[in-house]
Protein backbone atom coordinates (compact mmCIF):
# COMPACT_ATOMS: atom_id res chain seq x y z
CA UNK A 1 0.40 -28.40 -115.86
CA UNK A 2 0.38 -24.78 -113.98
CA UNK A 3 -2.80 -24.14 -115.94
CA UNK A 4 -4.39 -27.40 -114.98
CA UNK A 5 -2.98 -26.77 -111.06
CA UNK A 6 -5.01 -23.17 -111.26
CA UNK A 7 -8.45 -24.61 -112.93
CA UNK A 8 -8.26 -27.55 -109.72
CA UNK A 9 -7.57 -24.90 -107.42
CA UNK A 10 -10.19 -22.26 -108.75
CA UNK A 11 -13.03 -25.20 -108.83
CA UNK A 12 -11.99 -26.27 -105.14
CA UNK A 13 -12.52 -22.64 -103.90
CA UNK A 14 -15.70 -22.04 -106.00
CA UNK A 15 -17.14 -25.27 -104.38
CA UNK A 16 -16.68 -24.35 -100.70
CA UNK A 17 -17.72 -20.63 -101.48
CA UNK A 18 -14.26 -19.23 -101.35
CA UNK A 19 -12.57 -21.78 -98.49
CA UNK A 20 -10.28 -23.85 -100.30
CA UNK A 21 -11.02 -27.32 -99.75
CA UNK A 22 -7.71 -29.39 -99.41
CA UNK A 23 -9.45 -32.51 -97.08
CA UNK A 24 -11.69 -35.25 -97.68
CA UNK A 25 -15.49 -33.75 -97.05
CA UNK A 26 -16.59 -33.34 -93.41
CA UNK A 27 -18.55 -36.43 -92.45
CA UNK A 28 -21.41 -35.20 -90.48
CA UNK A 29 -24.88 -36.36 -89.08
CA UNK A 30 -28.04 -34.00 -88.26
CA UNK A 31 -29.69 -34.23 -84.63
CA UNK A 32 -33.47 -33.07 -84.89
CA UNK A 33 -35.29 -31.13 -87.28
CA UNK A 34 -37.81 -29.62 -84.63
CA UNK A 35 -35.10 -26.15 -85.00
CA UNK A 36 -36.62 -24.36 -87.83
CA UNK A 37 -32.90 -23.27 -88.87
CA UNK A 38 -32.31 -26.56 -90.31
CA UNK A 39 -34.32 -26.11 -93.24
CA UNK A 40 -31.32 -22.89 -93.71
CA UNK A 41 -28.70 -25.38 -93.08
CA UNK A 42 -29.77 -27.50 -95.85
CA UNK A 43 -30.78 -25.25 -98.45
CA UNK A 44 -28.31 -21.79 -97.82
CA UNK A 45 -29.55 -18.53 -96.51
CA UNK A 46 -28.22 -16.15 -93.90
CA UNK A 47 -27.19 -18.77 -91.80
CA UNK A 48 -24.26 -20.13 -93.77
CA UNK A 49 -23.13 -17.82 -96.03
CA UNK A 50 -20.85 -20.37 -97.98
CA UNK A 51 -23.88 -22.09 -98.70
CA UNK A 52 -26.53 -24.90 -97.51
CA UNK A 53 -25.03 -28.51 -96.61
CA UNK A 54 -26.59 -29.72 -99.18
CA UNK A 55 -25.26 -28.17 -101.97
CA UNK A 56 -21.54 -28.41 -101.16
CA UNK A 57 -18.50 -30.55 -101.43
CA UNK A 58 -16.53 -29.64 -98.12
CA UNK A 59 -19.09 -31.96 -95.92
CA UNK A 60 -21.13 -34.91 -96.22
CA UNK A 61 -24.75 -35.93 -94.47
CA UNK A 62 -24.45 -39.31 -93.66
CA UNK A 63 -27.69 -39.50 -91.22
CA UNK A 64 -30.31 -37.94 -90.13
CA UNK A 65 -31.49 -38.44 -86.29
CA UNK A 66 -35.24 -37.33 -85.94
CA UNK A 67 -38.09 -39.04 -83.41
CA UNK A 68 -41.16 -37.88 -85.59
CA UNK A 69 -41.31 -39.47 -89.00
CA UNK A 70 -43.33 -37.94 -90.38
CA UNK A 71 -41.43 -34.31 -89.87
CA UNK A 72 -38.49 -36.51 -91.70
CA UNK A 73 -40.51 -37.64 -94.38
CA UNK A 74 -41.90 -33.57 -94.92
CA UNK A 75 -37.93 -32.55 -95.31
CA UNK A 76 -36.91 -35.17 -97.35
CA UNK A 77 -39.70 -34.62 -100.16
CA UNK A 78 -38.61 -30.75 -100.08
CA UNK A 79 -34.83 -31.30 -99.87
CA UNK A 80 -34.87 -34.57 -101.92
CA UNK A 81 -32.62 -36.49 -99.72
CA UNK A 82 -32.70 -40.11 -99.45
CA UNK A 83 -34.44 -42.13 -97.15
CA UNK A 84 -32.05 -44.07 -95.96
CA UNK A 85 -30.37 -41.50 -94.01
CA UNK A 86 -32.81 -41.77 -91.61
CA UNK A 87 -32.50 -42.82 -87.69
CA UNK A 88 -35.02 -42.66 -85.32
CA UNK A 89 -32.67 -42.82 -82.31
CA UNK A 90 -29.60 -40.89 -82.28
CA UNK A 91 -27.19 -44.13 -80.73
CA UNK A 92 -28.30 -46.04 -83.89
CA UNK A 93 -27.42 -43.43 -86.10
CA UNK A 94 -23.76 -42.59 -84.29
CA UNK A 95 -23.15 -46.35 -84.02
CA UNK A 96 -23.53 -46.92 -88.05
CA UNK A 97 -22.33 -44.03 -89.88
CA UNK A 98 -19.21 -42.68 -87.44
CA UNK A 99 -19.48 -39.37 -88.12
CA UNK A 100 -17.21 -37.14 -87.44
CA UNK A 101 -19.48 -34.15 -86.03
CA UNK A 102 -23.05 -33.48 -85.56
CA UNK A 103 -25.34 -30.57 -86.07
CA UNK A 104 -28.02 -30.15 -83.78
CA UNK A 105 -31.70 -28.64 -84.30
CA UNK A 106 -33.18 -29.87 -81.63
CA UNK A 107 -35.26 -28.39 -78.83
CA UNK A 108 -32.61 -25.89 -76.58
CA UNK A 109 -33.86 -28.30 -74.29
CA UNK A 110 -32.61 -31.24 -75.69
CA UNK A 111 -28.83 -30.03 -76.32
CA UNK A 112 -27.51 -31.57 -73.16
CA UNK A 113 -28.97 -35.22 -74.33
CA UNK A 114 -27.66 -34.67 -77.82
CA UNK A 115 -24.16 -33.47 -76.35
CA UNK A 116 -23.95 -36.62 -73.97
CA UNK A 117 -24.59 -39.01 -76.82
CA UNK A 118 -22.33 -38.01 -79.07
CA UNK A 119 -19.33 -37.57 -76.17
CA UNK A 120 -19.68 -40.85 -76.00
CA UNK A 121 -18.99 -41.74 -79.70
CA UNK A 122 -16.29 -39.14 -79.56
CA UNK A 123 -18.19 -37.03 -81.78
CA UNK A 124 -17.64 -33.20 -82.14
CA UNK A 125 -21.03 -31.05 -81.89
CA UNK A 126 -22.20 -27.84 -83.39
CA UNK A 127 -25.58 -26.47 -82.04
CA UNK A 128 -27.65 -23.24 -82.62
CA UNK A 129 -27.65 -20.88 -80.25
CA UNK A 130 -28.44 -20.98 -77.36
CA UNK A 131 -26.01 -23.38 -75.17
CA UNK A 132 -29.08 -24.33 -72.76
CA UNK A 133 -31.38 -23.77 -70.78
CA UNK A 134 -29.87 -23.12 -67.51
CA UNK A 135 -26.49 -23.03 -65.96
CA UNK A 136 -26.53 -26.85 -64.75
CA UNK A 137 -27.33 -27.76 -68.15
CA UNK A 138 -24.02 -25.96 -69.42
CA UNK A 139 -22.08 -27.48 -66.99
CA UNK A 140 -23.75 -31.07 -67.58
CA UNK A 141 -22.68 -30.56 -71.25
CA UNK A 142 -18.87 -29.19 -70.30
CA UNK A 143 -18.61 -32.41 -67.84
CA UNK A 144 -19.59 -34.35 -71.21
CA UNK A 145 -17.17 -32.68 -73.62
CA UNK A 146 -13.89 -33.21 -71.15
CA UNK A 147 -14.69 -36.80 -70.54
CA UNK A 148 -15.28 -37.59 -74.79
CA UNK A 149 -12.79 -35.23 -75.76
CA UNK A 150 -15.15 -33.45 -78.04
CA UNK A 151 -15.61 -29.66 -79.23
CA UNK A 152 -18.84 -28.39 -78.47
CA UNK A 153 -19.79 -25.19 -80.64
CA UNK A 154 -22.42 -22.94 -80.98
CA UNK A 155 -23.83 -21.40 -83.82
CA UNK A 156 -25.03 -17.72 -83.84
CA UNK A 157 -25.98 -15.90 -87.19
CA UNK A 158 -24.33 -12.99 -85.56
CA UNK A 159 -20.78 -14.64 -85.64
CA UNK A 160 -20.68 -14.24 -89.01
CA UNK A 161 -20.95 -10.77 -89.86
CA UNK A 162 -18.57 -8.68 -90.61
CA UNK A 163 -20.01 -5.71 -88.96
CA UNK A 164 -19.26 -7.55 -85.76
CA UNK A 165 -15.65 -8.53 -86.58
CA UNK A 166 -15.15 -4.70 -87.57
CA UNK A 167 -16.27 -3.82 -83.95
CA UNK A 168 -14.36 -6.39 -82.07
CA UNK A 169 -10.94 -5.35 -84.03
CA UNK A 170 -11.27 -1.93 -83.55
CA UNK A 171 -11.88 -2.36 -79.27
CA UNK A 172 -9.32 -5.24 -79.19
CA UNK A 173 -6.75 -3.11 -81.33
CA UNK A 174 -7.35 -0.20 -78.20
CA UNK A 175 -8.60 2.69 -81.46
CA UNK A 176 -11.92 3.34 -79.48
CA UNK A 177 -10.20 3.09 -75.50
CA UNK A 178 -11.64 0.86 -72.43
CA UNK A 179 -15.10 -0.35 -73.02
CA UNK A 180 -17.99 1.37 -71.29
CA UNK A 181 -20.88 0.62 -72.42
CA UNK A 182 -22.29 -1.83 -75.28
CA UNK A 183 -26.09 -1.83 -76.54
CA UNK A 184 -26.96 -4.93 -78.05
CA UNK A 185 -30.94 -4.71 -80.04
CA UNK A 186 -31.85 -8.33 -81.07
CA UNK A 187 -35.76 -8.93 -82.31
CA UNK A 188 -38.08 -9.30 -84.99
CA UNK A 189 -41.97 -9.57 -85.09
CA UNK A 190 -41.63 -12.44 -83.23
CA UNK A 191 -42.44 -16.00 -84.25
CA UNK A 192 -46.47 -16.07 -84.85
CA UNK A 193 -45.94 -12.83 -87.48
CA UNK A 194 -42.99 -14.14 -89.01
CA UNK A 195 -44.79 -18.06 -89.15
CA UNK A 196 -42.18 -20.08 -88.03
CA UNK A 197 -42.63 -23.84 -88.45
CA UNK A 198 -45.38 -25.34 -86.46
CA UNK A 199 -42.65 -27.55 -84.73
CA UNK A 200 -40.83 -25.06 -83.59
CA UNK A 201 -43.06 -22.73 -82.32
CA UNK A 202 -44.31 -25.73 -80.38
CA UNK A 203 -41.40 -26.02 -78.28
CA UNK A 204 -40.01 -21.88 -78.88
CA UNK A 205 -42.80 -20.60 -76.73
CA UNK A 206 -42.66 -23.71 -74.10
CA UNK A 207 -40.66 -22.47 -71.00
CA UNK A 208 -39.10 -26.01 -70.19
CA UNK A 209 -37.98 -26.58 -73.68
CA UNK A 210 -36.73 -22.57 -74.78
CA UNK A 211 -35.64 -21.43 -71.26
CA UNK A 212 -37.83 -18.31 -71.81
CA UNK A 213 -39.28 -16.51 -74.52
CA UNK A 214 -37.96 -13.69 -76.38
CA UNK A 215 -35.07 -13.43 -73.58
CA UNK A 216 -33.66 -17.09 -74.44
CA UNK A 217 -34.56 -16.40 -78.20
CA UNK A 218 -32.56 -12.62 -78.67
CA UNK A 219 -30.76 -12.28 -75.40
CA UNK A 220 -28.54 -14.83 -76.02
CA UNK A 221 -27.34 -13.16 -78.83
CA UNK A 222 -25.90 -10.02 -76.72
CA UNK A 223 -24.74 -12.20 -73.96
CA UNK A 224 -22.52 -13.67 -76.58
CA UNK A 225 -21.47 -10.49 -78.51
CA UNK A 226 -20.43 -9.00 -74.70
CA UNK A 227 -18.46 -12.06 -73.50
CA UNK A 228 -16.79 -12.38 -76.54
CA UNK A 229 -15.87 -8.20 -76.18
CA UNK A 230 -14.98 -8.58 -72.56
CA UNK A 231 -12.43 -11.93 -73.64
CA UNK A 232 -14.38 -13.92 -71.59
CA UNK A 233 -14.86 -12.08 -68.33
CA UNK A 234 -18.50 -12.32 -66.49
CA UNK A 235 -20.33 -9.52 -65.57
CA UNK A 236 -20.61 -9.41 -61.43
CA UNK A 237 -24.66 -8.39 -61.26
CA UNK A 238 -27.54 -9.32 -63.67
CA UNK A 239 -30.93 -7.36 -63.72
CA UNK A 240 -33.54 -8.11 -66.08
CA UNK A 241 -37.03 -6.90 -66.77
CA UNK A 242 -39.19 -9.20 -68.87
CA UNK A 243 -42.88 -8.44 -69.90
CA UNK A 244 -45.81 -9.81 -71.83
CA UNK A 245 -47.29 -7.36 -74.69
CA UNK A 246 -48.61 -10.06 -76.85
CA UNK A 247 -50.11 -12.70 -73.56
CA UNK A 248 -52.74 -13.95 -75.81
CA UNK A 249 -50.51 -15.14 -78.12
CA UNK A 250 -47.25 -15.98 -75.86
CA UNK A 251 -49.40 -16.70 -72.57
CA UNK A 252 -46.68 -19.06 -71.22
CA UNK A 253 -43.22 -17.09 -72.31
CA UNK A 254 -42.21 -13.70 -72.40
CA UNK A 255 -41.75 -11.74 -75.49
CA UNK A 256 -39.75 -8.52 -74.19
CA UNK A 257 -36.71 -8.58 -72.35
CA UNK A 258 -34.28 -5.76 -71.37
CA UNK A 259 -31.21 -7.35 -69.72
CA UNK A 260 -28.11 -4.84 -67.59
CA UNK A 261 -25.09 -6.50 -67.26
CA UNK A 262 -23.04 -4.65 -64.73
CA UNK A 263 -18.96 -5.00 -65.18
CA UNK A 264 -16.09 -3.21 -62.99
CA UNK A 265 -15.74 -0.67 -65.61
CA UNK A 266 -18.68 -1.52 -68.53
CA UNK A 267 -22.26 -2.06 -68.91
CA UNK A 268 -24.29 -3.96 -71.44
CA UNK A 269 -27.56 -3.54 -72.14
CA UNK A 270 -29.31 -6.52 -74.09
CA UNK A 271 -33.03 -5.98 -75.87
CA UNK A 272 -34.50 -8.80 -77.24
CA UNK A 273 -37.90 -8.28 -78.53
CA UNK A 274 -40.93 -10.70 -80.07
CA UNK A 275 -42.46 -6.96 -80.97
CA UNK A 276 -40.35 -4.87 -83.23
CA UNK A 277 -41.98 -3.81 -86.65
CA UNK A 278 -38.64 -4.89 -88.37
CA UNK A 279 -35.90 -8.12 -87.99
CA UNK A 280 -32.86 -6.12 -85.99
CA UNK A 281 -29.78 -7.27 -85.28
CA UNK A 282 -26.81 -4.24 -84.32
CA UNK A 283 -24.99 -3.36 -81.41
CA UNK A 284 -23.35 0.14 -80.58
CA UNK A 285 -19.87 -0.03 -78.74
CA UNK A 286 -18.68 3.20 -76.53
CA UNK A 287 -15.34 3.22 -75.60
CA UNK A 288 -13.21 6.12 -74.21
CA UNK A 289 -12.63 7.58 -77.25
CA UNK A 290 -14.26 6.28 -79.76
CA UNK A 291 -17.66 4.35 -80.88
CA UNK A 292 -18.60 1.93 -83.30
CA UNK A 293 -22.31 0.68 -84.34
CA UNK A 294 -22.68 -2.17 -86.50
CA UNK A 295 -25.18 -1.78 -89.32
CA UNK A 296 -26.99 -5.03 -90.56
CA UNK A 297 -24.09 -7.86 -91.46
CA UNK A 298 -21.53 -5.73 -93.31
CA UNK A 299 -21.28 -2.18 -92.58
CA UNK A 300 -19.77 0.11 -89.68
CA UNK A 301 -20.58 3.70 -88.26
CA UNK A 302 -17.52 5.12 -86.28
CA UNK A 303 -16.45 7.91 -84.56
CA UNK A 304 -13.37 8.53 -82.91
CA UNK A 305 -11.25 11.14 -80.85
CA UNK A 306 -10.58 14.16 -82.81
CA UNK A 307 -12.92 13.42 -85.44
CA UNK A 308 -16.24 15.52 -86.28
CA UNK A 309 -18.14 13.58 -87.21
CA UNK A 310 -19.15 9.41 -87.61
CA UNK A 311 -18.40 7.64 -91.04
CA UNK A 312 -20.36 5.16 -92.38
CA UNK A 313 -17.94 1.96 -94.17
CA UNK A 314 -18.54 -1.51 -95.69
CA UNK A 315 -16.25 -3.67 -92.93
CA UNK A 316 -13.93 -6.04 -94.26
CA UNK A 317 -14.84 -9.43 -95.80
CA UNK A 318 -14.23 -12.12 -93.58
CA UNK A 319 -11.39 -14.75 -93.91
CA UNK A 320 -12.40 -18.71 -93.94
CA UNK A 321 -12.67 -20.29 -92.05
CA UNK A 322 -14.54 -17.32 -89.27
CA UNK A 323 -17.07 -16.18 -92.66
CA UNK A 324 -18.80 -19.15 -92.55
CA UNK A 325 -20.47 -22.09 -89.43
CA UNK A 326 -19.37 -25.26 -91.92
CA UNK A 327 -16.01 -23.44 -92.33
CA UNK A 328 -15.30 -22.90 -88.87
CA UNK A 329 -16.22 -26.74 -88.24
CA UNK A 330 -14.54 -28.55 -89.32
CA UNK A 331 -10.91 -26.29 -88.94
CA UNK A 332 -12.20 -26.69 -85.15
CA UNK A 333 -12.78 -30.38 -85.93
CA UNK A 334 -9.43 -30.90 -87.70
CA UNK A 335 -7.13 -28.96 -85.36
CA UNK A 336 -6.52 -25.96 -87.34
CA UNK A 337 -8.19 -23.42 -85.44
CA UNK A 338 -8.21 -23.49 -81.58
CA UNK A 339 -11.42 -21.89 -80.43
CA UNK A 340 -9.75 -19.69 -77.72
CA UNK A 341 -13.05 -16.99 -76.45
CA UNK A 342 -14.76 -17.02 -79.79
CA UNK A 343 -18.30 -16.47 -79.88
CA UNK A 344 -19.39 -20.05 -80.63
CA UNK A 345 -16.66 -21.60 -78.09
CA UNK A 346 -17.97 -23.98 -75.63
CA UNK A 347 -16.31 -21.84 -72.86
CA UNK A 348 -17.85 -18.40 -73.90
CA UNK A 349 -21.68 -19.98 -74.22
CA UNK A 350 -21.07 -21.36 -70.68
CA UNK A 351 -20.87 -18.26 -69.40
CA UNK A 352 -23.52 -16.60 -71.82
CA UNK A 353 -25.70 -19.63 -70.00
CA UNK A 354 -25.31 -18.42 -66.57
CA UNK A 355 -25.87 -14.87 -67.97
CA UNK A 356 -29.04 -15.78 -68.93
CA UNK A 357 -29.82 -18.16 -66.42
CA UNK A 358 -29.35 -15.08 -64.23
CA UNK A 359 -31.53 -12.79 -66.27
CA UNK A 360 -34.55 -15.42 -66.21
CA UNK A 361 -33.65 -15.31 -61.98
CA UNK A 362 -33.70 -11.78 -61.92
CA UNK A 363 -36.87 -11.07 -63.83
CA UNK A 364 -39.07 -13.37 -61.77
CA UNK A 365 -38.04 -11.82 -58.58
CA UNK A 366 -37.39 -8.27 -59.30
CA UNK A 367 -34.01 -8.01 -57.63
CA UNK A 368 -30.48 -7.82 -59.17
CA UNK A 369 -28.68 -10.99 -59.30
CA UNK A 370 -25.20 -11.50 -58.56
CA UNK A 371 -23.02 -13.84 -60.13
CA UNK A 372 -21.21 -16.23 -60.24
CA UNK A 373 -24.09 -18.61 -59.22
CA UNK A 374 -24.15 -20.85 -56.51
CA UNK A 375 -25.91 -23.93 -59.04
């Protein structure tokens, strides 16, 4: 019988990619398909290192909520999913399969109309990043959560690593002093080079529906990374400088951004780029005595007082359910995890939204902007 317990147990973990499952499958529904990060979602990648929705036993797709049916109809020959998970409205699709959360690839644009449809199902919602597009959006979708007693979430890539979680522990545990100054580098070759889906280049370089450009795209991600360093606080001034070195190819969104947040005691500097030769995504963290860079997902450089010189280490794994977006879910979902200032909370993106609402301010008028905004 112990054996039999032990063979259970090791094919429950194996299934979930090391997150032992002990509840029915998380009953979930997909908004949009128009993010190009859904096809990760599906299949596995990066994005969820435990493995693409489709492939495991810990949740279930019971719809799939998409205007254009034709972009549908294109997933569902690739994935081979059946066609009868698709809605063309998202209120038909809540209505009939009750979900209990949604994940959203829609337009950043189109977050706060997803959000408000499913608080009124009393459906939880996990989005990728960003929040919004502006502050009032943020706040429209906060208003939204507290009346349908829902958990918004936000997905970053970033949240995931283990480099990251290496950094954060070492500042929160006080072994590299106060803060001072974090550099957050965010980029790749930008969307044309790297050939992103046609539908989501469509609305990625569209002002209305990204926000911005390159500083909506990568910013976001060091807005995030600092709020969740600073346990929540705001920075008091935003300056941002954004610039067009590809206009013939972006002529409506910029594609370099370079973003100062200005604390009591710290400053952040976020670079989010459309240009870099490479895909980057690190961050350096000075303290009083002390630093720590983050290399790629899974490795540390540190420094501290009294030492001669930096070593390089692998960080430490991380625990389910904060290794994985499907993970971290549905333990928000369930009540096992509250999400506190976490990177994807609903609370730290509001005020990564205001950040960057700021930044956008700041760059089309030149002047530093001070927050906390008036709208």
């Amino acid at each position: 019988m112990r054996s039999l317990r032990a063979i259970l147990f090791f094919l429950c973990t194996f299934c979930t990619g090391g997150y032992a499952q002990s509840s029915p499958p998380l009953r979930i529904v997909i908004i949009g398909l128009a993010h190009g990060h859904a096809a990760g979602f599906l299949s596995g990648g990066a994005l969820v290192p435990a493995g693409g929705a489709l492939h495991r036993s810990d949740v279930q797709i019971v719809g799939i909520a998409e205007p254009d049916a034709r972009l549908f109809k294109a997933y569902a020959d690739r994935y081979h999913f059946s066609p009868s998970l698709y809605f063309s409205s998202i209120d038909a699709m809540l209505d009939k399969t009750h979900p209990q959360a949604a994940l959203v690839f829609t337009s950043t644009f189109d977050h706060t109309k997803a959000v408000e449809a499913c608080a009124a199902h009393g459906v939880h919602v996990m989005m990728e990043k960003p929040l919004a597009v502006s502050y009032r959006d943020a706040e429209l979708m906060a208003s939204a959560a507290r009346k349908g007693n829902i958990h918004v979430l936000v997905d970053y890539e970033t949240t995931w690593y283990s480099s990251n979680k290496a950094a954060h522990d070492l500042l929160n545990q006080g072994k590299l002093g106060e803060v001072r100054k974090v550099v957050v580098r965010d980029g790749h070759r930008g969307p044309a080079l790297i050939h992103v889906q046609p539908e989501f280049f469509a609305w990625l370089t569209d002002p209305k529906l990204n926000g911005a450009g390159a500083l909506y795209d990568f910013g976001c991600y060091g807005a995030d990374l600092m709020t969740w360093l600073m346990n929540g606080e705001a920075p008091q001034t935003v300056t941002a400088v954004t610039q067009h070195l590809q206009p013939d190819v972006y002529p409506k969104v910029d594609d370099e951004a370079n973003v100062i947040l200005a604390y009591s005691k710290a400053v952040a500097i976020l670079q989010g780029s459309w240009n870099w030769p490479f895909d980057v995504k690190n961050m350096d963290v000075f303290g009083r005595t002390g630093y720590v860079k983050t290399i790629r997902r899974d490795q540390v450089e540190t420094r501290r007082e009294g030492e001669n010189n930096s070593q390089t280490t692998a960080a430490q794994p991380v625990q389910a359910p904060y290794d994985d977006p499907l993970h971290y879910l549905a333990a928000v979902v369930r009540g096992e995890v509250q999400e506190g200032n976490s990177p994807s909370s609903l609370k730290t993106n509001i005020t990564v939204s205001e950040i960057l609402d700021a930044a956008r301010r700041s760059a089309e008028t030149g002047e530093t902007v001070k927050l906390p905004l008036n709208d």
